[in-house]
Protein backbone atom coordinates (compact mmCIF):
# COMPACT_ATOMS: atom_id res chain seq x y z
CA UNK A 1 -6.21 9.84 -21.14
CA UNK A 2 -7.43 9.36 -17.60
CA UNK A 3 -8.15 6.27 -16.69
CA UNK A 4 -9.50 6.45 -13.73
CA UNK A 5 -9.14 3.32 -12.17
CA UNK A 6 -8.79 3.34 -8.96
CA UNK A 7 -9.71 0.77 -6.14
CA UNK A 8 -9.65 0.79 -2.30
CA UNK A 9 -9.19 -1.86 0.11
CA UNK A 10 -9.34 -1.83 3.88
CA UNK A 11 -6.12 -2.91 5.84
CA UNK A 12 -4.06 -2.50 9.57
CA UNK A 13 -0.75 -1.74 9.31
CA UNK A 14 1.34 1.69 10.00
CA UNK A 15 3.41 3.64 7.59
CA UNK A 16 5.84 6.16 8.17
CA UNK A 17 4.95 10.29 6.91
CA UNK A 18 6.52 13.56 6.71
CA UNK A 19 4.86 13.88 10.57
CA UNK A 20 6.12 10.23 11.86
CA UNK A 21 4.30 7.01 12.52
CA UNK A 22 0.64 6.52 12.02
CA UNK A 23 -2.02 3.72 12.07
CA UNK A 24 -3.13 2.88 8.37
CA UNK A 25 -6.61 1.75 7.69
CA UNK A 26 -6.92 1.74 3.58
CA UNK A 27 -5.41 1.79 0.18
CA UNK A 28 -5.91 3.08 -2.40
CA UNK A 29 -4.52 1.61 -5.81
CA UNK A 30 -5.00 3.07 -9.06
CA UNK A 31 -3.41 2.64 -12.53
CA UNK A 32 -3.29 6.29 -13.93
CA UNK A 33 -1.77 9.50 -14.41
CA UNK A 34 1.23 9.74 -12.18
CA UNK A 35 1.61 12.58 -9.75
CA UNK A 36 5.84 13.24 -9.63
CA UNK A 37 6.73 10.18 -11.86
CA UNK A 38 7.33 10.39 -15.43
CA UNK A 39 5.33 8.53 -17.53
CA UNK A 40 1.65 8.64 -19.26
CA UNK A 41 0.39 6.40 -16.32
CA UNK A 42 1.97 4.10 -13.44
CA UNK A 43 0.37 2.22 -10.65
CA UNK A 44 -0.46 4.46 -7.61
CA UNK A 45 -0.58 3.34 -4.02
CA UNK A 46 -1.50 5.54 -1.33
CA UNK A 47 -1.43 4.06 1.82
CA UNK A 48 -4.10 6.35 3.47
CA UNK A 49 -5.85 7.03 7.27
CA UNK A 50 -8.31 9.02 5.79
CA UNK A 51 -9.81 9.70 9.52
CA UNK A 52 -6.68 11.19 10.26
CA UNK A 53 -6.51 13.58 7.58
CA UNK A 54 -4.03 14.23 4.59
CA UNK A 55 -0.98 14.14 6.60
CA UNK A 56 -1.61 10.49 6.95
CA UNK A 57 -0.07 9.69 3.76
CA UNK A 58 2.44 7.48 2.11
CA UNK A 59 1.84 7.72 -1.54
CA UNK A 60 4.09 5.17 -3.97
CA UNK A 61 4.41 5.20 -7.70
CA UNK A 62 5.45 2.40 -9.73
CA UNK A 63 5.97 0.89 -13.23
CA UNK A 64 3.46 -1.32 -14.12
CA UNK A 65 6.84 -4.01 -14.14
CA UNK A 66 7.81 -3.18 -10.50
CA UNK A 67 4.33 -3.24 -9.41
CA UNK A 68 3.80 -6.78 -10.74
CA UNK A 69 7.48 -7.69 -9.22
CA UNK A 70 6.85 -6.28 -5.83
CA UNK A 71 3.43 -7.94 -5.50
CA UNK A 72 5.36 -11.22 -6.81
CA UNK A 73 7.69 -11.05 -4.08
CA UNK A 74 5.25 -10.21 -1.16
CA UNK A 75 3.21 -13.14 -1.87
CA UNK A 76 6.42 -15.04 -1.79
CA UNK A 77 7.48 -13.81 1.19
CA UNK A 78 4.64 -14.50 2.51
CA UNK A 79 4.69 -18.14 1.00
CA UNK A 80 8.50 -18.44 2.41
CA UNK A 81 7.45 -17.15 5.88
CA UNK A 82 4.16 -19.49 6.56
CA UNK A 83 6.37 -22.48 4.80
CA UNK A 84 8.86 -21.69 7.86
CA UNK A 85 6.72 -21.66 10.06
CA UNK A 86 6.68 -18.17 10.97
CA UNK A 87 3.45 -16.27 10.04
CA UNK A 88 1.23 -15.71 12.36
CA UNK A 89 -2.26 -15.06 11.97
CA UNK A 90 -3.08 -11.39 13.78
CA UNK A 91 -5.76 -11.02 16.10
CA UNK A 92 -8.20 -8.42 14.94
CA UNK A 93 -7.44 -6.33 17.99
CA UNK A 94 -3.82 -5.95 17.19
CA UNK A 95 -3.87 -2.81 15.53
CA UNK A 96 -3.23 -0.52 18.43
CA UNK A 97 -1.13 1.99 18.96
């Protein structure tokens, strides 16, 4: 059964595709059918410019277990890098390239 669930969120970053670097701008996370990985359903992340066409693509499929994990440990790192005193706060401007 499809579940389509699916939810996008704005962000800046850059991934890495089959045609180099690129600026991201959204993602898109959904908990359904998996496209290459087998099982019934996994969480989904495409990390998407959608401006820039399909090319600008970095698509991810997880367990629902090593998506919980992996979001566990970003917000740690996170945690473990503004406890250090290293996270910065980026300007909204930053995202140029």
């Amino acid at each position: 059964m499809c579940t389509m669930l699916t939810l996008q969120t704005k962000i800046e970053g850059c991934g890495k595709g089959a045609k180099g670097w690129f600026n991201l701008r959204e993602a898109n996370v959904s908990y359904d059918h998996p496209f290459h990985f087998h099982l019934d359903h996994s969480l989904n992340i495409d990390f998407v410019n959608e401006a820039a066409g399909p090319s600008a693509r970095v698509a991810v499929e997880l367990t629902p277990e090593a998506a919980r994990q992996l979001a566990m440990t970003i917000l740690a790192t996170l945690d473990k890098a503004e406890e250090d005193g290293f996270l910065e706060e980026t300007p909204a401007h930053a995202h140029s390239h």
